[in-house]
N, C-alpha and C. Protein backbone atom coordinates (compact mmCIF):
# COMPACT_ATOMS: atom_id res chain seq x y z
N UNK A 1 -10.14 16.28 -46.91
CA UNK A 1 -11.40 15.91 -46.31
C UNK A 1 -11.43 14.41 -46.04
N UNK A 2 -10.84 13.59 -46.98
CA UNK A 2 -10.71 12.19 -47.03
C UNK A 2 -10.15 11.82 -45.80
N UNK A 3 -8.91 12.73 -45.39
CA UNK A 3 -7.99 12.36 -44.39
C UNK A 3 -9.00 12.68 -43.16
N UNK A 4 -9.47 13.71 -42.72
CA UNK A 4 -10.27 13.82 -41.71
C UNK A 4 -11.40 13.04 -41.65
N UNK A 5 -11.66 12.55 -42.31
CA UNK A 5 -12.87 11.57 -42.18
C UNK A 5 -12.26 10.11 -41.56
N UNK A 6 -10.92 9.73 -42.35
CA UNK A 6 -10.69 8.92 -41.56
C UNK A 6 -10.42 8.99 -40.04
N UNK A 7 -9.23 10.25 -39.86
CA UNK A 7 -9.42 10.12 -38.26
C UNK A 7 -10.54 10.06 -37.47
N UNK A 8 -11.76 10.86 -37.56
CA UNK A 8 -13.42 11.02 -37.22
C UNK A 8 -13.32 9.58 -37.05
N UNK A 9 -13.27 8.59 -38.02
CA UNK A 9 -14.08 7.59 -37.95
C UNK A 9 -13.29 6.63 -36.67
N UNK A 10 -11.65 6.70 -37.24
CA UNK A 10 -11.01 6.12 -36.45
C UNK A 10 -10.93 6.43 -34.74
N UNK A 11 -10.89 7.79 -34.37
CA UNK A 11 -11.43 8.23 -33.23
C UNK A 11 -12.69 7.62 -32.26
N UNK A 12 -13.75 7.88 -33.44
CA UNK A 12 -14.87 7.16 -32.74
C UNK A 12 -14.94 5.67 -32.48
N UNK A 13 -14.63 5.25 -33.98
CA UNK A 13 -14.69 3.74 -33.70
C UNK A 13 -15.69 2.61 -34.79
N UNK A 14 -16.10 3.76 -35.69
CA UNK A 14 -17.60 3.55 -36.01
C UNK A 14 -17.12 4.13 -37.53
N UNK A 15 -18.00 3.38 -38.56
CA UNK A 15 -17.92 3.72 -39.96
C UNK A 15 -18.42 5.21 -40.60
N UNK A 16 -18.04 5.58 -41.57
CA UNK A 16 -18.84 6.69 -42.20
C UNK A 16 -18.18 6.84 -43.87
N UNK A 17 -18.60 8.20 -44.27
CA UNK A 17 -17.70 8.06 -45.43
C UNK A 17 -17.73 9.62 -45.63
N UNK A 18 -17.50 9.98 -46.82
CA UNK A 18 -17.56 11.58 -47.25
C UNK A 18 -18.49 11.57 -48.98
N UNK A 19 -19.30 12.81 -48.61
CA UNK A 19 -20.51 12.29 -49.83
C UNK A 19 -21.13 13.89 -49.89
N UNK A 20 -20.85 14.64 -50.84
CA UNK A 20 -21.18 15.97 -51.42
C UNK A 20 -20.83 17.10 -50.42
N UNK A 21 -19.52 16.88 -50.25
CA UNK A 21 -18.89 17.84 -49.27
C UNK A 21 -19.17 17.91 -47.84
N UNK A 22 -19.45 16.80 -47.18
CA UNK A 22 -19.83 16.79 -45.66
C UNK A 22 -19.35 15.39 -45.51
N UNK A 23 -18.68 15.10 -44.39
CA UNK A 23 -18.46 13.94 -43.57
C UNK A 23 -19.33 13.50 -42.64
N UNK A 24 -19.89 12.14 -43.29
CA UNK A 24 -21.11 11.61 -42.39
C UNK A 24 -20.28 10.43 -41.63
N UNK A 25 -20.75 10.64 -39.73
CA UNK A 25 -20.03 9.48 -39.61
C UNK A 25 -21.59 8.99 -38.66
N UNK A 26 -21.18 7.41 -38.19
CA UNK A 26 -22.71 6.41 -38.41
C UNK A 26 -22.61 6.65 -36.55
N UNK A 27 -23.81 7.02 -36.34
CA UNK A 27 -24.02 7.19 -34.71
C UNK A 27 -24.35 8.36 -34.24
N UNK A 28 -24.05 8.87 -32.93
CA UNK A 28 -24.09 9.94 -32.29
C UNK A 28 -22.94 10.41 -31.48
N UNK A 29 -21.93 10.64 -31.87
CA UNK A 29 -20.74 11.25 -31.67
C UNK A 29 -20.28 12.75 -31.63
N UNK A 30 -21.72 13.42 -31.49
CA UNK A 30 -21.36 14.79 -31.42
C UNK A 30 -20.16 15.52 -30.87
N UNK A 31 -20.41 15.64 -29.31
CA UNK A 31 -19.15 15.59 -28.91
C UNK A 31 -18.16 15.50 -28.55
N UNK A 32 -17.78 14.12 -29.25
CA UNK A 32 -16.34 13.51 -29.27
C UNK A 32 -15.57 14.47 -30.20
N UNK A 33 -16.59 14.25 -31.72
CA UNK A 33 -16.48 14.70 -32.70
C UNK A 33 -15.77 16.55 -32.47
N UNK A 34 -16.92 17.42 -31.80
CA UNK A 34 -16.26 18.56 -31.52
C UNK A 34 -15.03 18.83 -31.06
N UNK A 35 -14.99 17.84 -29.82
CA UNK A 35 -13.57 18.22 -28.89
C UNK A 35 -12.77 18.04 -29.74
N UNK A 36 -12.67 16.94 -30.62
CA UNK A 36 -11.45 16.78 -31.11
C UNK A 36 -10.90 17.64 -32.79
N UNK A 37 -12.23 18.00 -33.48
CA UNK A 37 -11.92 19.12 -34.38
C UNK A 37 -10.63 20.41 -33.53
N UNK A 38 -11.75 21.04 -32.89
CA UNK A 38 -11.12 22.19 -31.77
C UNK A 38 -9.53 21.17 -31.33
N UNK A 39 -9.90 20.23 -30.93
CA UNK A 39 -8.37 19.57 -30.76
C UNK A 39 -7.00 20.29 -31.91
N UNK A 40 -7.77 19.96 -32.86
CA UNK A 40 -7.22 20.08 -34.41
C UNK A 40 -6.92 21.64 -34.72
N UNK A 41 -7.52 22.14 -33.90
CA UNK A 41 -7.31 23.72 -34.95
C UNK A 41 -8.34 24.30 -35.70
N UNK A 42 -9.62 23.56 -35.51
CA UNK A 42 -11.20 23.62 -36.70
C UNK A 42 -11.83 24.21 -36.04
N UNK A 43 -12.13 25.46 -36.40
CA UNK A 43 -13.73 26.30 -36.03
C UNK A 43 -14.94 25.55 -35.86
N UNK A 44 -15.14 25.06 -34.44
CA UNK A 44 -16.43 23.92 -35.25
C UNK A 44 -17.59 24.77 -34.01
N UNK A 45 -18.51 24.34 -34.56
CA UNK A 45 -20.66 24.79 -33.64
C UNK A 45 -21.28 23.68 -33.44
């Protein structure tokens, strides 16, 4: 989870962290964020 949070963040550009099982990242990056899960192989909504 650690590792995907960094790419997320690094992708976007923009800080976040990981905090009770969810990756918060700082902005509105919805979907950057999607395309590139699905990029990945991740079931994402």
């Amino acid at each position: 989870m650690e590792q995907l949070a960094k790419l997320l963040k690094t992708a976007c550009g923009v800080g976040g962290t990981v905090k009770d099982g969810q990756i918060i990242i700082q902005g509105n990056f919805k979907d950057r964020i999607l395309t590139l899960l699905k990029q990945k192989g991740y079931r994402a909504k």
